[in-house]
Protein backbone atom coordinates (compact mmCIF):
# COMPACT_ATOMS: atom_id res chain seq x y z
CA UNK A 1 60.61 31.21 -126.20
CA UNK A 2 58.65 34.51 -126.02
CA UNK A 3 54.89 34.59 -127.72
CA UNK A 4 54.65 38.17 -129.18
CA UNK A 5 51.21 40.20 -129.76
CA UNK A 6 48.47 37.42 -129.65
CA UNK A 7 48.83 33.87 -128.99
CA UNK A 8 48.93 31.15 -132.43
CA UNK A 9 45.50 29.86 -133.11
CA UNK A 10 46.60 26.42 -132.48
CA UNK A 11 48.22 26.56 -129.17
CA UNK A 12 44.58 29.05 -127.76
CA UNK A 13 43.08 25.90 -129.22
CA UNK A 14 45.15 23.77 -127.22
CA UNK A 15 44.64 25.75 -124.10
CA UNK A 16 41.15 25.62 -124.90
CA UNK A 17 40.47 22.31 -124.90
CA UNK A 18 42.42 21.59 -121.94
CA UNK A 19 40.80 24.18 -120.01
CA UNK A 20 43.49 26.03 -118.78
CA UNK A 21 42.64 28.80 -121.01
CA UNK A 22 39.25 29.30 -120.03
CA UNK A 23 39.92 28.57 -116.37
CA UNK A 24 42.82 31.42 -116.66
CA UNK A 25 40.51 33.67 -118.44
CA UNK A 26 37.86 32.89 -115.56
CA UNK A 27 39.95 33.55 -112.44
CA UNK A 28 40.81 36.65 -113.54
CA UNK A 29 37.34 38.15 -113.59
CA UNK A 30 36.37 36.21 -110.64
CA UNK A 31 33.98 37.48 -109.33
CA UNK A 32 31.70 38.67 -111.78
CA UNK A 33 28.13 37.42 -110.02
CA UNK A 34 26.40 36.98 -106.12
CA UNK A 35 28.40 34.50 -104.10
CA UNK A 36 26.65 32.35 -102.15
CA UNK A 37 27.36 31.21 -98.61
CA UNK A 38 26.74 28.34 -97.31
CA UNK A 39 26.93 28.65 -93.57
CA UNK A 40 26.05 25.08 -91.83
CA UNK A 41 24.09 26.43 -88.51
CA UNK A 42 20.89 28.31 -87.72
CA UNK A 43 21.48 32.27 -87.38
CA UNK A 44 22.73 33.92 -84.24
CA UNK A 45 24.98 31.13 -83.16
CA UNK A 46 28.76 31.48 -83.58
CA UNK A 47 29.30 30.33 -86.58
CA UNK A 48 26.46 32.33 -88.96
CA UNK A 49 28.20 35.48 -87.07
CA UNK A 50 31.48 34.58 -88.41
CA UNK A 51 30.22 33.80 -91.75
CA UNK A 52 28.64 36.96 -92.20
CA UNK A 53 31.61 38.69 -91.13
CA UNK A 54 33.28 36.76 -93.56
CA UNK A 55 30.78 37.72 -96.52
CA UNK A 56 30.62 40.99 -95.81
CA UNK A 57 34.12 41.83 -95.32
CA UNK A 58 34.23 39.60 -99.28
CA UNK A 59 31.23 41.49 -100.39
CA UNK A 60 33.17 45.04 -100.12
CA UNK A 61 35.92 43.77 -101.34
CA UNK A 62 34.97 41.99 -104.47
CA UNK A 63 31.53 44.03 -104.72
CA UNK A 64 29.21 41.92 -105.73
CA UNK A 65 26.42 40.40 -103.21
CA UNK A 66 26.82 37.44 -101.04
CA UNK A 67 24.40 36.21 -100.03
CA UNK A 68 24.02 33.57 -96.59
CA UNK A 69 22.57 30.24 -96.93
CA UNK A 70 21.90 28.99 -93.56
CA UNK A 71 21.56 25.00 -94.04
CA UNK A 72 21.26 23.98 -90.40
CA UNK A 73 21.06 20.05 -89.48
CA UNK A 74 23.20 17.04 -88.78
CA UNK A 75 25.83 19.12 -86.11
CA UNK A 76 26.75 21.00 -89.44
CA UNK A 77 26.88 18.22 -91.77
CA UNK A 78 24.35 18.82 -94.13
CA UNK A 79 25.18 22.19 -95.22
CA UNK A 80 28.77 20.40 -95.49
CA UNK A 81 27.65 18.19 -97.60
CA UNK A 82 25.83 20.74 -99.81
CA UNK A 83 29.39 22.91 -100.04
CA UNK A 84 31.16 19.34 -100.96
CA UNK A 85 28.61 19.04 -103.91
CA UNK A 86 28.66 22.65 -105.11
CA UNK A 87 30.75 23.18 -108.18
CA UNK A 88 33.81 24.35 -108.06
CA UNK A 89 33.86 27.65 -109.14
CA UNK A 90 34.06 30.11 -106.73
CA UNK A 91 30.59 30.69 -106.48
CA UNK A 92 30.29 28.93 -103.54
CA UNK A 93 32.31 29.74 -100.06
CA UNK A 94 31.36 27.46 -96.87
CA UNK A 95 31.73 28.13 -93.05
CA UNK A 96 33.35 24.49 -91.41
CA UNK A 97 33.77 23.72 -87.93
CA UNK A 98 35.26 21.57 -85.81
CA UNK A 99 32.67 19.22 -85.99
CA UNK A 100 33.10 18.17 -89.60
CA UNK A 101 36.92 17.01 -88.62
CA UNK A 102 34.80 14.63 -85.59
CA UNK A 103 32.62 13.63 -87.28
CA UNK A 104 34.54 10.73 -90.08
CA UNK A 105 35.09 9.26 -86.56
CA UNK A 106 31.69 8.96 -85.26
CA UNK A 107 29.39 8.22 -88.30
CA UNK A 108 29.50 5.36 -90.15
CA UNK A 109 28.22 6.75 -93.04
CA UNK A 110 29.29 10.25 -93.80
CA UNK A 111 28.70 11.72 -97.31
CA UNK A 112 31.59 14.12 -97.22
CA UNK A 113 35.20 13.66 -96.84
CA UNK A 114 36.47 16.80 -94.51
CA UNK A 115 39.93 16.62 -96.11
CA UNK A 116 39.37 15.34 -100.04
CA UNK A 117 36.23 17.27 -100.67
CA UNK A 118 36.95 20.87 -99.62
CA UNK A 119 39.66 23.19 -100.83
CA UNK A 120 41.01 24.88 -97.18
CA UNK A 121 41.19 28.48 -97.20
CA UNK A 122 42.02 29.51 -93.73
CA UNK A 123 41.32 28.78 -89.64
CA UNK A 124 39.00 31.84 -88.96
CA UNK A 125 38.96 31.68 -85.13
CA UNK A 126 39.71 29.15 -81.98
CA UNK A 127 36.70 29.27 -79.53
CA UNK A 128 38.44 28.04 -76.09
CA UNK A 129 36.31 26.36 -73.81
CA UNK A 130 36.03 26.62 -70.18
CA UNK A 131 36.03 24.24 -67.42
CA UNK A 132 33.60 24.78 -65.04
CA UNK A 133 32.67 23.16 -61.77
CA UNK A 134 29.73 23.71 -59.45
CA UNK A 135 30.95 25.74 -56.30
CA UNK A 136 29.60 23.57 -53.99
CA UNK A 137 32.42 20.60 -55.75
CA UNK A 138 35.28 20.66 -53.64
CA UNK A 139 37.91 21.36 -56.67
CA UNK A 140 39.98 24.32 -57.02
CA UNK A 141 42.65 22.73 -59.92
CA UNK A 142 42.59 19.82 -63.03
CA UNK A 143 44.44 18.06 -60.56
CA UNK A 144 41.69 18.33 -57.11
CA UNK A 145 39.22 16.73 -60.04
CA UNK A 146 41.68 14.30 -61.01
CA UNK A 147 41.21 13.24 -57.34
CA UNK A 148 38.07 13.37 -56.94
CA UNK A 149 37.83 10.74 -60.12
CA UNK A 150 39.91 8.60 -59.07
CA UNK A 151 38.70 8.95 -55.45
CA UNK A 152 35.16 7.97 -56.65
CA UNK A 153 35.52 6.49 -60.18
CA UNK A 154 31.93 6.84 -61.91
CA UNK A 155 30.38 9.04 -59.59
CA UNK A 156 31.21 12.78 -60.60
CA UNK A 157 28.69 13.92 -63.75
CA UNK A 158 29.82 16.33 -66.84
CA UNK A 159 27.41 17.74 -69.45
CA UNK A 160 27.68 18.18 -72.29
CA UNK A 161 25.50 19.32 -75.80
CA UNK A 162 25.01 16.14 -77.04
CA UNK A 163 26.88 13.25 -78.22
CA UNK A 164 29.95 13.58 -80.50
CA UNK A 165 30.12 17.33 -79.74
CA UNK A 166 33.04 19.49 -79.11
CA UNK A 167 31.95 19.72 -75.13
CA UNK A 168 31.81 15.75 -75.33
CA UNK A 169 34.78 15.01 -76.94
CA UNK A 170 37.09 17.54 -74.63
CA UNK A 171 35.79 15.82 -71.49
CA UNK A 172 36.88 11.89 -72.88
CA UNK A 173 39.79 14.07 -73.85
CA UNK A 174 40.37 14.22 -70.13
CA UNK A 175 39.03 11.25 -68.84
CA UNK A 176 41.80 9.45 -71.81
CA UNK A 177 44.79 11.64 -70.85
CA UNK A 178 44.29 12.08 -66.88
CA UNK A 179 43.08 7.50 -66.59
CA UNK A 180 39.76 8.40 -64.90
CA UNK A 181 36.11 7.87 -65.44
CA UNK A 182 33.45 10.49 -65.10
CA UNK A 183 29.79 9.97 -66.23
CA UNK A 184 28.80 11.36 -69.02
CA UNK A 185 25.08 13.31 -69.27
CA UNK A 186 24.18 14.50 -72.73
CA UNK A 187 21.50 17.63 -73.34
CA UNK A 188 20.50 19.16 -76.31
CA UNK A 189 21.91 22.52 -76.17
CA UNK A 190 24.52 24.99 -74.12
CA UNK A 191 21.40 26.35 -72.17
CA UNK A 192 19.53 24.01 -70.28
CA UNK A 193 23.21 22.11 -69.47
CA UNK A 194 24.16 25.67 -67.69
CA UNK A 195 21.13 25.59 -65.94
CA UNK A 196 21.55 22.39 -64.73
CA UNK A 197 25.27 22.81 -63.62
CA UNK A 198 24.28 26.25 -61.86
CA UNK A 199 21.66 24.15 -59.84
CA UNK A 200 24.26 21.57 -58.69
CA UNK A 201 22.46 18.83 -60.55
CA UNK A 202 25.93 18.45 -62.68
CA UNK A 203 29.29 18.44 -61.08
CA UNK A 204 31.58 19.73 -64.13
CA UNK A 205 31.77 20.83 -68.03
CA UNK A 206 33.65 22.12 -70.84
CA UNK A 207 31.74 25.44 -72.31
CA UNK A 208 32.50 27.95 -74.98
CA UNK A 209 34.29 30.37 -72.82
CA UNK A 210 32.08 33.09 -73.96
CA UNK A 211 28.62 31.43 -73.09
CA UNK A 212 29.55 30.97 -69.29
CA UNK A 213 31.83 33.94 -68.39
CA UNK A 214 28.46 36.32 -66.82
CA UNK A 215 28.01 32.94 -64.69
CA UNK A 216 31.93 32.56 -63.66
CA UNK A 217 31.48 36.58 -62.88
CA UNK A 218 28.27 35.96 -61.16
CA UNK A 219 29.89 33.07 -58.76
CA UNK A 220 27.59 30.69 -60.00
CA UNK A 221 29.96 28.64 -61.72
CA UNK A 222 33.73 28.35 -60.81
CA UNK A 223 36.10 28.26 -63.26
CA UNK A 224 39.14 25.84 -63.32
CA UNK A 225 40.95 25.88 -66.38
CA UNK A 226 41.50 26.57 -70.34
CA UNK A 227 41.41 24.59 -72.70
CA UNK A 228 43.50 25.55 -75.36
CA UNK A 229 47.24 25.36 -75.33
CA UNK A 230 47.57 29.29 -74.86
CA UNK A 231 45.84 31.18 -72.42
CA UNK A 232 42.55 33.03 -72.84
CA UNK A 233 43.62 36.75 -72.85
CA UNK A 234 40.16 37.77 -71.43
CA UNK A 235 40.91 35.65 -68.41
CA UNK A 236 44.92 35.79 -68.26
CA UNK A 237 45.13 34.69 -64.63
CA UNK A 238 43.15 30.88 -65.74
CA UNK A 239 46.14 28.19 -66.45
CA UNK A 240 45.10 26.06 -69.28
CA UNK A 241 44.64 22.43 -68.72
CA UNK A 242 48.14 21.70 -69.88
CA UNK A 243 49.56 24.02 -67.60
CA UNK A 244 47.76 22.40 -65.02
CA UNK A 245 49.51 19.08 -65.24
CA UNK A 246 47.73 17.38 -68.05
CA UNK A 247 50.60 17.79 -70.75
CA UNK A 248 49.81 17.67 -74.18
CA UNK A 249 46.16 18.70 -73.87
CA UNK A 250 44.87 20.84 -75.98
CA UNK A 251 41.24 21.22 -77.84
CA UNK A 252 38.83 23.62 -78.78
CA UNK A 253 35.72 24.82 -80.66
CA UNK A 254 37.28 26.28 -84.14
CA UNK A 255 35.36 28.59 -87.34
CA UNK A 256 36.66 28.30 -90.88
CA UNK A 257 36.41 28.65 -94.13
CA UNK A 258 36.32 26.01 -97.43
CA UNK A 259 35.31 26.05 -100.71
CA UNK A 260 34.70 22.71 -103.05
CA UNK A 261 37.49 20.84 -103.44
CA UNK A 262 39.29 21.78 -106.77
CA UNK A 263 38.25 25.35 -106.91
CA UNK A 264 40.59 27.40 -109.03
CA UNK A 265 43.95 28.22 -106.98
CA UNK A 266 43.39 31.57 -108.34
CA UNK A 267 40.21 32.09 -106.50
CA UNK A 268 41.36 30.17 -103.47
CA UNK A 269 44.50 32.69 -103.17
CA UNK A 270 42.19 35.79 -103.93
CA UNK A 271 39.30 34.79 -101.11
CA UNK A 272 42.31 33.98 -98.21
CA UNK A 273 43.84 37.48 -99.40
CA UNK A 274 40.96 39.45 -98.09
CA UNK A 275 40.21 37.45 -95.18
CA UNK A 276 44.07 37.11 -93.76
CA UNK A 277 43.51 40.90 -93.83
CA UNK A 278 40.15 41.15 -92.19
CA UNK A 279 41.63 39.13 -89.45
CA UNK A 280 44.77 40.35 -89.17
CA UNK A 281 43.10 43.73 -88.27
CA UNK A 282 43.12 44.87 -84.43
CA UNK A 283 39.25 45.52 -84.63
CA UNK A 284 38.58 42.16 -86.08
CA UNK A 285 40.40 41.00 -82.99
CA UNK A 286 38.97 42.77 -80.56
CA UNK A 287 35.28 42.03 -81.72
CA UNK A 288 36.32 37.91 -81.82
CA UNK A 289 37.56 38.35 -78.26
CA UNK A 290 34.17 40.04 -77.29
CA UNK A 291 32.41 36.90 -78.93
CA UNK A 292 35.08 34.38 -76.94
CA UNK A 293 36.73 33.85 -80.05
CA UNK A 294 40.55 34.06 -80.92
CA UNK A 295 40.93 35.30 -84.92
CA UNK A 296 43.50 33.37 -86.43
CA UNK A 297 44.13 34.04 -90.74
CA UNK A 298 45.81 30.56 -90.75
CA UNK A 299 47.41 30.01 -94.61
CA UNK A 300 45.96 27.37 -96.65
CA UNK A 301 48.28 25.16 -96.25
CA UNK A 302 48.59 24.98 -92.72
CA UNK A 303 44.93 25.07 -92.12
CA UNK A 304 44.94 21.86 -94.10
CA UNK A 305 47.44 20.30 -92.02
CA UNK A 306 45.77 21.61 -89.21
CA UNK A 307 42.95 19.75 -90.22
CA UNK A 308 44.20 16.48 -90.33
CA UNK A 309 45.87 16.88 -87.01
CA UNK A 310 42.02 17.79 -85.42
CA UNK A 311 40.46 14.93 -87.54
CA UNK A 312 43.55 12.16 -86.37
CA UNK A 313 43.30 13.67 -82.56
CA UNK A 314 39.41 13.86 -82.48
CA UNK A 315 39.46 9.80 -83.69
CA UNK A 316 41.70 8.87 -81.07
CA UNK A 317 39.36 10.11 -78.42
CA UNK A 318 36.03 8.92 -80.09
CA UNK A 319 37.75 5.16 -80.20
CA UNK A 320 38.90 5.62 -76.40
CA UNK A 321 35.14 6.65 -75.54
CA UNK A 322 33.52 4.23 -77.83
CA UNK A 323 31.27 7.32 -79.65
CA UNK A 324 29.53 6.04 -82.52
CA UNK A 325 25.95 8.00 -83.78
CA UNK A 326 24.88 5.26 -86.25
């Protein structure tokens, strides 16, 4: 049956009342006010310079302001939390990272649910990481290190940025899939973990590609591997760790973007619209690869399967390496 000129007044106050009136009515001025964005990390780091991308590219688009929240603390996890608890209206648009999807497996209290409590808009970017030895370490492949480990078990050291973090979890990523042992020596931060790996003090590490490419091209650090499944296109000549006889491995930092969980589908569709095409773009690209970042424009519904995958994989590893926080 076809309604003709305006709807009956008892079926608008039917849709009323149920909300799908007013919710229809709403996502199609969406947005009519400032946007806020909550992005889960001090400023300057990877993940504010994605989210601002992000909001701007959303704030010519839709034009109307938005504006960044920066909500740094807990690896990412309190701004996460504050997204989670935001209403659902499309006011509010959240950067989430890889270590949301670790962390259900290495808190035992965590007051978000990475999968029931966001609505998944899209995989902004993969981050590879890089694994680095010291020159003076006599290890040109994955598989001379695998040697060395089981040669010595315990004895060669790895940094990482602290416990439960992406650098962490990559290396008993290793140590679970290649049967070895290496000793595990947390810092707090990238930087003073480079130093100490450029002064021989640390044998090996996994790094944001990006953060330790001047040292690979300064000879201070020698690179072995990716490790992503795909290779690194600013370094196509590096196998990935996979390639290099380690099958199946395959890990990174990531960047994306949620909103609360039940947002309007609407809204959802409209925000992923303009940020597919921001990423799809060649310049997008080319400025991710400059930052050591791969741009991605992942649907929905795949990032949300994506998700689980990360959070399933990520808990397998934490229970191998006995990682807890609490």
């Amino acid at each position: 049956m076809k309604f003709r000129g305006r709807l009956p007044t008892g079926v608008l106050l039917w849709l009323a009342a149920t909300g799908f009136y007013a919710q229809a009515v709403y996502a199609q001025a969406y947005p009519s006010k400032s946007i806020r964005f909550i992005i889960p990390f001090p400023p300057g780091g990877p993940t504010d310079l994605m989210g601002r991308a992000a909001g701007d590219r959303l704030a010519r688009a839709f034009n109307v302001q938005v504006i960044a929240d920066n909500r740094a603390g807990a690896g990412g996890n309190i701004g996460a939390d504050l997204c989670a608890k935001s209403p659902p209206d499309g006011y509010t648009i959240c950067m989430m990272t890889v270590a949301q999807v670790i962390s259900p497996a290495i808190y035992k209290k965590l007051a978000f649910n990475p999968m029931k409590d966001f609505s998944h808009i899209t995989l902004m970017a993969m981050l590879p990481s890089l694994l680095t030895v010291h020159p003076a370490l006599p290890a040109k492949s994955v598989s001379d290190i695998v040697a060395l480990a089981k040669a010595s078990p315990g004895q060669l050291t790895y940094a990482s940025t602290g416990n439960g973090t992406s650098p962490h979890m990559l290396m008993e990523m290793l140590n679970s899939m290649a049967g070895i042992k290496m000793v595990h020596v947390p810092y707090k931060g990238q930087a003073p973990a480079v130093v100490d790996q450029i002064a021989g003090q640390i044998q090996l590490a996994f790094n944001t590609a990006a953060t330790v490419i001047p040292q690979v091209q300064g000879g201070k650090l020698k690179p072995i591997a990716i490790s992503t499944r795909e290779r690194f296109p600013p370094m196509p000549n590096l196998p990935t760790v996979d390639e290099s006889g380690i099958k199946g491995f395959d890990g990174s930092s990531w960047q994306s973007v949620v909103m609360p969980a039940n947002t309007p589908r609407d809204i959802t569709a409209k925000v992923y619209q303009e940020l597919a095409a921001m990423l799809k773009s060649a310049d997008t690209r080319e400025k991710f690869l400059a930052q050591g970042a791969m741009a991605s424009g992942m649907p929905p519904e795949q990032f949300t399967a994506f998700a689980r995958q990360e959070m399933d994989k990520w808990a397998k590893v934490a229970k191998f390496a006995n990682i807890r926080l609490d």
